[in-house]
Protein backbone atom coordinates (compact mmCIF):
# COMPACT_ATOMS: atom_id res chain seq x y z
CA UNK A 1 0.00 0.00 0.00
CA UNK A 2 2.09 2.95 -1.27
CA UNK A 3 0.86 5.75 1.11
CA UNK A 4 4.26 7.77 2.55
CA UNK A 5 5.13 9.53 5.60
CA UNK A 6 7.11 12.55 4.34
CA UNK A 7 10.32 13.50 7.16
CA UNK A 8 10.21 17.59 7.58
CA UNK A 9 11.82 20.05 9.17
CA UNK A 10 14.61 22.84 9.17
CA UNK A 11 18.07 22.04 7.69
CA UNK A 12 20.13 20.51 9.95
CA UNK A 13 17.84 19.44 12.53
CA UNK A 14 18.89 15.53 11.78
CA UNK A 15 15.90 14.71 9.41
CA UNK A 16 18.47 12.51 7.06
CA UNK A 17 20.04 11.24 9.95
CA UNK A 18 16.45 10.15 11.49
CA UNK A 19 16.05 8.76 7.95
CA UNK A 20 19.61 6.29 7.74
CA UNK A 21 18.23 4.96 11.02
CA UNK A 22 15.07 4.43 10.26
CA UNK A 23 16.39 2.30 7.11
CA UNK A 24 19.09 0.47 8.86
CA UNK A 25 20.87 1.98 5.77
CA UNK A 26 22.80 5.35 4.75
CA UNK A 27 20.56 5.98 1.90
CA UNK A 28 20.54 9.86 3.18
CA UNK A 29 23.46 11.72 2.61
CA UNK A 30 23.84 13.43 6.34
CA UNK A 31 25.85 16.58 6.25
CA UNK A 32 26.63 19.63 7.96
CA UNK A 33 25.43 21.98 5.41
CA UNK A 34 21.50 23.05 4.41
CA UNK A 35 20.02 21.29 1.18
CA UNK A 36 22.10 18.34 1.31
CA UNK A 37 19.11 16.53 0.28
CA UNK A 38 17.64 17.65 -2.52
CA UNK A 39 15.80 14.86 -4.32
CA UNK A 40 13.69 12.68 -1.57
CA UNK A 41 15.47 9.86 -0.44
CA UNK A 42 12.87 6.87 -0.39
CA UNK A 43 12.80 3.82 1.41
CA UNK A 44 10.57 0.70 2.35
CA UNK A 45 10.32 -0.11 6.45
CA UNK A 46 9.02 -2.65 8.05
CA UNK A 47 7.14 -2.42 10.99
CA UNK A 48 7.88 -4.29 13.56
CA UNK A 49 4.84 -6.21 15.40
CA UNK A 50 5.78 -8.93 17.83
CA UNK A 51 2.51 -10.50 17.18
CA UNK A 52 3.81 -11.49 13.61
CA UNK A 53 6.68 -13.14 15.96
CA UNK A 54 4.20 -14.76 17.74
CA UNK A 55 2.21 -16.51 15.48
CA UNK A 56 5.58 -17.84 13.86
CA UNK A 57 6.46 -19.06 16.54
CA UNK A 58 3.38 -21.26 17.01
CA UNK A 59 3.49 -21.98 12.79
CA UNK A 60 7.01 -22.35 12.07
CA UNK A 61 6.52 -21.14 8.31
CA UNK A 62 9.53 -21.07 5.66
CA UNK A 63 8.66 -17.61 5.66
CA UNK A 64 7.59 -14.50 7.75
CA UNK A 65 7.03 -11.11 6.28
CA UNK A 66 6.02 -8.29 8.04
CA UNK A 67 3.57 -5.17 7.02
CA UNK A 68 5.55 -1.82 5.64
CA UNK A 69 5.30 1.86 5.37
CA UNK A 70 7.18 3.96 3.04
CA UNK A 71 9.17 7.19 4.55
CA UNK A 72 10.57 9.96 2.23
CA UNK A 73 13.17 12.46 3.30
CA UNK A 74 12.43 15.80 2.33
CA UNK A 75 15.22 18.51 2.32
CA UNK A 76 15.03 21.10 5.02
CA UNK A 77 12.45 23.85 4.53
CA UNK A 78 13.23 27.33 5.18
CA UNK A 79 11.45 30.51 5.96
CA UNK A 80 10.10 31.77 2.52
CA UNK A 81 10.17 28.62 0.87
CA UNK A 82 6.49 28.69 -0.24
CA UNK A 83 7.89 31.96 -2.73
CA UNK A 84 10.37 29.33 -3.88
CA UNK A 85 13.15 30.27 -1.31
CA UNK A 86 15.57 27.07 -0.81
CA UNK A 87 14.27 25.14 -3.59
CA UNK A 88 10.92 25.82 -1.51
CA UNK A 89 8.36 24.62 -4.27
CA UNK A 90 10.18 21.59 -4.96
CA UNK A 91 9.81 20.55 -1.35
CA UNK A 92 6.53 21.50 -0.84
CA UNK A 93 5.23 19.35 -3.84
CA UNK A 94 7.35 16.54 -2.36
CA UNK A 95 5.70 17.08 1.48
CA UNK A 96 2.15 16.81 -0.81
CA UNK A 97 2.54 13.54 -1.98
CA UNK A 98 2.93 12.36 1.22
CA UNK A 99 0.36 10.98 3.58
CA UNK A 100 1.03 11.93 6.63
CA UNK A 101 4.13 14.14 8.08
CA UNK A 102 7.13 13.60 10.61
CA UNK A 103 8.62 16.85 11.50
CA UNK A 104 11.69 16.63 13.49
CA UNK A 105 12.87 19.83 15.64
CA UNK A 106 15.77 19.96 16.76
CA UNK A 107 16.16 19.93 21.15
CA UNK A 108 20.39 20.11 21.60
CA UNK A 109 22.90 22.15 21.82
CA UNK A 110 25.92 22.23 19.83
CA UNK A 111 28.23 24.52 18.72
CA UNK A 112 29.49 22.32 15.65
CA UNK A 113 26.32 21.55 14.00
CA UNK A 114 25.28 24.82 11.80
CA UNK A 115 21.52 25.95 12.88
CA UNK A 116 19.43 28.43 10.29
CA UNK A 117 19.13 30.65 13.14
CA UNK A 118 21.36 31.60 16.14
CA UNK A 119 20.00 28.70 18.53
CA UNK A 120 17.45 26.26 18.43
CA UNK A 121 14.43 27.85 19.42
CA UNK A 122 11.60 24.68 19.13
CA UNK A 123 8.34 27.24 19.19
CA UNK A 124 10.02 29.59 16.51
CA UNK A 125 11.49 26.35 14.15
CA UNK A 126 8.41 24.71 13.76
CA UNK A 127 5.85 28.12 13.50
CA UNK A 128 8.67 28.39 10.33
CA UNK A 129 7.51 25.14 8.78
CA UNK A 130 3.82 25.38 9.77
CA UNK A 131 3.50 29.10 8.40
CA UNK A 132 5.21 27.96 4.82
CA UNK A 133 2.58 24.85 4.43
CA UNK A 134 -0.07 27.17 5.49
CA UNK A 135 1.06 29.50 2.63
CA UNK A 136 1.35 27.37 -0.13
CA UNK A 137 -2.16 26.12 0.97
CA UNK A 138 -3.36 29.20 1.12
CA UNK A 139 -2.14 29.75 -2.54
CA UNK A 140 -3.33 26.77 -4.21
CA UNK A 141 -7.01 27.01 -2.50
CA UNK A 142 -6.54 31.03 -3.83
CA UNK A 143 -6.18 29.57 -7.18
CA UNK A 144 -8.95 26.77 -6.84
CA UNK A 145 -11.56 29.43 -5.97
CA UNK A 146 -11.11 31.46 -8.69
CA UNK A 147 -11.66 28.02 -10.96
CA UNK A 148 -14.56 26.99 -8.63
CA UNK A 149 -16.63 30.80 -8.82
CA UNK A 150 -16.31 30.03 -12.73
CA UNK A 151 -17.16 26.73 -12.97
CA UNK A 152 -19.88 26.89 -10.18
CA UNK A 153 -22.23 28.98 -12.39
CA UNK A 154 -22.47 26.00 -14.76
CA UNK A 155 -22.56 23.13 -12.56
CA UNK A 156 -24.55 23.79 -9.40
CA UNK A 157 -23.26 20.34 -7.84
CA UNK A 158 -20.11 22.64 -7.02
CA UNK A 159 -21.62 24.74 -4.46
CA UNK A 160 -20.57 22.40 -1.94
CA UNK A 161 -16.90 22.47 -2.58
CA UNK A 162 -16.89 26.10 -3.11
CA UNK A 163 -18.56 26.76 0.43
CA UNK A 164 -15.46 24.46 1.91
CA UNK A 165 -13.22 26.19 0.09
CA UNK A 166 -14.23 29.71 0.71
CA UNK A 167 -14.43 28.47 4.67
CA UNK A 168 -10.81 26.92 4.50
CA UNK A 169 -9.27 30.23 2.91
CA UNK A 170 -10.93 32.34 6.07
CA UNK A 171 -9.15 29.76 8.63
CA UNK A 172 -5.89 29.81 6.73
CA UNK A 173 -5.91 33.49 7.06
CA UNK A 174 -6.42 33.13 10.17
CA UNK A 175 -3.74 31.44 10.63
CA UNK A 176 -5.63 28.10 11.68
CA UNK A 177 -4.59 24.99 9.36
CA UNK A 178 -6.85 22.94 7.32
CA UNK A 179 -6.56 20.08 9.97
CA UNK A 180 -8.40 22.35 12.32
CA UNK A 181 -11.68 22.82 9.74
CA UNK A 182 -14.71 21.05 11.54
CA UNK A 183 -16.28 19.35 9.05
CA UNK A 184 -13.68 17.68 7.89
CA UNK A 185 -16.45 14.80 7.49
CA UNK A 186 -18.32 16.14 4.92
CA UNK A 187 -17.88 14.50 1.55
CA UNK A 188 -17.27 17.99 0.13
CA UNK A 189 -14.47 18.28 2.18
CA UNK A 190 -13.11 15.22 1.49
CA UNK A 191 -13.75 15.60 -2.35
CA UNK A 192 -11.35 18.85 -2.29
CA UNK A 193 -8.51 17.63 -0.30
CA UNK A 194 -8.14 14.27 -2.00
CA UNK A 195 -7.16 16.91 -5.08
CA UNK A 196 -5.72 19.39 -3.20
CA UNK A 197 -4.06 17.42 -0.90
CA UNK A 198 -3.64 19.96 1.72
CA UNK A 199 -0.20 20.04 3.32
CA UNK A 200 -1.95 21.30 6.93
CA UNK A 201 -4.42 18.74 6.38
CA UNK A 202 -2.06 15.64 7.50
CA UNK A 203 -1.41 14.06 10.15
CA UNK A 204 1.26 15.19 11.88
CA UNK A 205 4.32 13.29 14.50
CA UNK A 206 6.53 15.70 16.23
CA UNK A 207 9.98 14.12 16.92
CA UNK A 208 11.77 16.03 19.13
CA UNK A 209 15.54 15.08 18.38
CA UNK A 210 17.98 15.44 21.40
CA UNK A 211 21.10 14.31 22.34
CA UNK A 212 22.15 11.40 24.29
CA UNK A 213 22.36 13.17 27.76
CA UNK A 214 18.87 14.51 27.40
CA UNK A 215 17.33 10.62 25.63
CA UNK A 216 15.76 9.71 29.18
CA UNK A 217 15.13 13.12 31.15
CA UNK A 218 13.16 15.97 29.09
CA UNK A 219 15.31 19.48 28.84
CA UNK A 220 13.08 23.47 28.09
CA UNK A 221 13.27 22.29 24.37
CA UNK A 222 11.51 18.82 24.77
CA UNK A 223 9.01 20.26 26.86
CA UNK A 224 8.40 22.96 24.17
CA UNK A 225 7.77 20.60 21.40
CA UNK A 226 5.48 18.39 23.69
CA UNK A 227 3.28 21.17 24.55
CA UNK A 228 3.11 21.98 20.62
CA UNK A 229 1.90 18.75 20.09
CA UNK A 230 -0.79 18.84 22.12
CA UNK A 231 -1.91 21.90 21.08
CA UNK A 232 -2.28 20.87 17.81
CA UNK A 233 -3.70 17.27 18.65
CA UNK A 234 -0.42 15.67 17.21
CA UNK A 235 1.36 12.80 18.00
CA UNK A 236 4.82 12.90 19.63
CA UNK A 237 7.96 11.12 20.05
CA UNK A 238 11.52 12.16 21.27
CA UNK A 239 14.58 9.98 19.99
CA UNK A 240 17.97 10.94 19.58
CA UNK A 241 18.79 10.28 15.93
CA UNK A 242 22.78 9.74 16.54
CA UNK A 243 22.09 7.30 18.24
CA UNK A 244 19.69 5.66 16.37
CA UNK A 245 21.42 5.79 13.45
CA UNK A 246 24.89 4.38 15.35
CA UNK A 247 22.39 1.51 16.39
CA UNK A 248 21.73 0.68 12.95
CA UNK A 249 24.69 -1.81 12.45
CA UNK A 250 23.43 -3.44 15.52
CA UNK A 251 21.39 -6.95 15.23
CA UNK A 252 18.01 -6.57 17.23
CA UNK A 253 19.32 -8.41 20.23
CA UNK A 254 22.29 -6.44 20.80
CA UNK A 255 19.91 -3.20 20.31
CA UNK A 256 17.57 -4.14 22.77
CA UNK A 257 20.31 -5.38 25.29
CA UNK A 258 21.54 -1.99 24.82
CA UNK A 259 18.59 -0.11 25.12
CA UNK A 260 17.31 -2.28 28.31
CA UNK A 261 20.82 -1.15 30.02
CA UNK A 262 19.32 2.46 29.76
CA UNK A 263 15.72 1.59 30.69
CA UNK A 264 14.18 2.22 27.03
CA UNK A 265 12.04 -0.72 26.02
CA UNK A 266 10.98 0.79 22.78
CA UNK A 267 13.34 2.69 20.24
CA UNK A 268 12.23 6.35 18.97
CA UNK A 269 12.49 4.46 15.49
CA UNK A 270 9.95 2.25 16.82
CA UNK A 271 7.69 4.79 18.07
CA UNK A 272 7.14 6.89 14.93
CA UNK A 273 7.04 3.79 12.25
CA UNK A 274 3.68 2.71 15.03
CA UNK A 275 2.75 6.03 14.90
CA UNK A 276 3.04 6.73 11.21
CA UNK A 277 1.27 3.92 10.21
CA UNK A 278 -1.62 4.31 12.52
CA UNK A 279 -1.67 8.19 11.46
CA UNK A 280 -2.28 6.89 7.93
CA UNK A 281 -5.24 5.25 9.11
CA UNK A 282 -3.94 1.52 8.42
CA UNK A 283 -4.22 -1.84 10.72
CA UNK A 284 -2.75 -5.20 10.09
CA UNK A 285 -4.23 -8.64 9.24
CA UNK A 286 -2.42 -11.66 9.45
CA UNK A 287 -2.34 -14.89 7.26
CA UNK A 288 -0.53 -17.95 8.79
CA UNK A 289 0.38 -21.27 7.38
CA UNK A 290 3.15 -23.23 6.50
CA UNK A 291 4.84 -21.49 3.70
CA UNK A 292 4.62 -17.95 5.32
CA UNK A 293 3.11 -15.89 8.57
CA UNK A 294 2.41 -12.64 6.92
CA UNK A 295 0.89 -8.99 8.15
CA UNK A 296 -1.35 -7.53 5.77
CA UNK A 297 -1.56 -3.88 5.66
CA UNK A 298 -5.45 -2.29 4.71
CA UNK A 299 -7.28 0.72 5.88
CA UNK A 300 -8.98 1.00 9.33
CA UNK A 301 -12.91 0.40 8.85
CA UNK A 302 -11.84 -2.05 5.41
CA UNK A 303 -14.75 -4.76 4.69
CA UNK A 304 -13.53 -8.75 4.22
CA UNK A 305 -13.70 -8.79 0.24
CA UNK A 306 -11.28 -5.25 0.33
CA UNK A 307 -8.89 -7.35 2.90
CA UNK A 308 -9.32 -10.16 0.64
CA UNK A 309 -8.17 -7.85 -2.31
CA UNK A 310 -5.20 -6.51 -0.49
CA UNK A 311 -3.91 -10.21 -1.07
CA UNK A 312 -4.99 -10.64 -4.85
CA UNK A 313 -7.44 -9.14 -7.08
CA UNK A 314 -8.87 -12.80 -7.74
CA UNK A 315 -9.94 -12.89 -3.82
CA UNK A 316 -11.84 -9.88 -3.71
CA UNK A 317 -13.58 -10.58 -6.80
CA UNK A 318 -14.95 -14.13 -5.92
CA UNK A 319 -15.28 -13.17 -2.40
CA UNK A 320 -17.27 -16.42 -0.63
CA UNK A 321 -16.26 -15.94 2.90
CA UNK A 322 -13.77 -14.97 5.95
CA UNK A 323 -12.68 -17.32 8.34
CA UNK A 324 -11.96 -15.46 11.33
CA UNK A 325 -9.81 -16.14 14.40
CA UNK A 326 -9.17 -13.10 16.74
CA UNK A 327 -4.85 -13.30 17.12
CA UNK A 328 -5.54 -13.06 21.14
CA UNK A 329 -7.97 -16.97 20.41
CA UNK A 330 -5.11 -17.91 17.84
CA UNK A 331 -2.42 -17.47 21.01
CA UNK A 332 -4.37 -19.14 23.29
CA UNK A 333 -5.46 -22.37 21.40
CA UNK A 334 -1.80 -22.12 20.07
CA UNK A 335 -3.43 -23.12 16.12
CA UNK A 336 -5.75 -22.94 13.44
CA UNK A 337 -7.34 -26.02 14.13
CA UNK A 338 -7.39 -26.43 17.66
CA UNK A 339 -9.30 -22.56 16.92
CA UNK A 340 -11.66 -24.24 14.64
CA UNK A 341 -11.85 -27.46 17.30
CA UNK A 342 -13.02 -25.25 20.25
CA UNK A 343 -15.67 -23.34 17.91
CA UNK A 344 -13.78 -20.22 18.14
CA UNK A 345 -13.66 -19.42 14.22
CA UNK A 346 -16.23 -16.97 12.79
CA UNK A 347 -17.12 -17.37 9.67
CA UNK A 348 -17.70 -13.76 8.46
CA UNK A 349 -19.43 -12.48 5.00
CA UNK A 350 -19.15 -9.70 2.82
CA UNK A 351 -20.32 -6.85 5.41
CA UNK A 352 -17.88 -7.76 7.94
CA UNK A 353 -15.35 -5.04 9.13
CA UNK A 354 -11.88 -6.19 9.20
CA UNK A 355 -10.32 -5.73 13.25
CA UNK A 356 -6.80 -5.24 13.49
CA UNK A 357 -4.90 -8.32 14.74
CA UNK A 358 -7.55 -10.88 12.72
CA UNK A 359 -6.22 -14.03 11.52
CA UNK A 360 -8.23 -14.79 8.26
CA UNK A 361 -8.59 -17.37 5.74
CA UNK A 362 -10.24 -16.04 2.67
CA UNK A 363 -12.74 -18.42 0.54
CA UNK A 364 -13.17 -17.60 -2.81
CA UNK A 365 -14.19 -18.74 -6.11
CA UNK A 366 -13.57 -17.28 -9.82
């Protein structure tokens, strides 16, 4: 499912380094210099679920694959890069593509690292990145009214979008972004972002990116950025992207031996590939047999036959039925059939709404 979580932020605030860790590869080029990125660096992650583990465990398949999520590092944005400052409209068509947004801020000191601005100042660095997306927003919806007032006269059906669109413009002015509009339920709403794709209409994770003396107590920068978050109903995480990245090269045992020595039991990494993929809306299936144990990724509120597509065309189009075994029953009863044995697989139709964690076995017929 090829929906991407785009990594924002100043230059040098460690958004490529965030990104080599993330990978477990140096696919970023991290330097000490603004707009060392310039064409989005791409990459595939998997995220990691130990209930994929689990249920291998129990199966012992020939092959385990887990769900993914695709992250894009975006060059650093600076002020005046929705008038095209810093390559600004290049960027900001890369951010739109995207999904959903990570913006790391930078929360350390250090004389060596170059900062746009004298010192990190967390409130000031990110009002620069959320005052540039709500420009170019502002710009583009400028742009779309003028369209909409014209074509509106012949085609009444656009009144809707036109009455969203005039709204949005007043809150942007306003200095409000589109995530804050209040009927963001209405299917005129949704009709003009899906083309507009606003870029303060995503979901948004602040990473707060410290160093390693500051990874387990919070310093005035930290705090900052947490309050921000919850002032704009955002998700947070604080990592320290050095270190991350150094722990790259590390296999997962020797990364969590080292992490449990400091009292972490979850990586920053870890934190914001969960929270990216559940800001894109997504939940995970499973399939488990003896070839493979595999997470399936499809959209919160999905129906059987669209889960069933997610695995082939063929399965959503012949569509028969879902058999269903919750993964906590599947852990319990330790398999498939002693599931089936105890009565404790559902057999689900066409109407049923897929719950993350499901084991299913699709029947179909084409």
């Amino acid at each position: 499912m090829a929906l991407g979580i785009g990594i924002v932020g100043l230059p040098n605030v460690g958004k490529s380094t965030t990104f080599n860790a993330l990978t477990k590869a140096q696919n970023a080029e991290a330097a000490n210099y603004p707009f060392c990125t310039i064409e989005p660096n791409k990459a595939i992650v998997t995220v990691p679920d130990p209930r994929v583990d689990a249920l291998a465990a129990l199966v012992k398949p020939e092959k385990v694959i887990y769900a993914t999520v695709e992250f894009i590092d975006i060059a650093g944005l600076v002020k005046g890069a929705s008038q095209g400052e810093g390559l600004g409209n290049q960027f900001l068509a890369n951010i739109r593509e995207t999904a959903a947004i990570v913006h790391v801020v930078r929360c350390f000191d250090d004389e060596n690292v170059v900062h746009v601005s004298a010192k990190p100042d967390p409130r000031s660095d990110i009002e620069v990145i959320n005052t540039e997306l709500m420009i170019a927003d502002l710009q583009q919806l400028e742009r779309k009214l003028d369209k909409l007032a014209r074509e509106v006269k012949g085609d009444k059906r656009l009144a809707p979008l036109l009455e969203v669109a005039v709204a949005l413009k007043a809150q942007l002015e306003r200095g409000l972004p589109v995530s804050a509009y209040a009927e963001a339920d209405s299917d005129a709403y949704k009709a003009l972002n899906k083309e507009m794709r606003f870029l303060t209409g995503k979901k948004v994770i602040y990473v707060a990116n410290v160093d390693e003396a500051h990874l387990l107590e919070d310093n005035d920068y930290v705090r900052t950025v947490q309050q921000i978050a919850g002032e704009h109903n955002a998700e947070f995480v604080k990592l320290c992207a050095k270190l991350e990245q150094d722990m790259a090269g590390l296999t997962d045992a020797e990364r969590h031996e080292f992490l449990e020595t400091m009292g972490i039991h979850e990586t920053g990494l870890e934190q914001v590939i969960h929270k990216g993929y559940h800001a894109l809306g997504l939940i995970s299936f499973f399939t488990a047999g003896p070839k493979e144990v595999r997470a399936w990724t499809v959209r919160r509120g999905a129906k059987a036959p669209e889960a069933a597509g997610v695995i082939h065309s063929d399965f959503e189009r012949g569509f028969i039925r879902a058999e269903v075994i919750p993964y906590a029953t599947y852990i319990r009863l330790g398999s498939e059939a002693a599931a089936k044995a105890a009565g404790e697989m559902r057999v689900e139709g066409r109407e049923y709404v897929v719950a993350d964690g499901d084991v299913i076995h699709f029947r179909f017929n084409v």
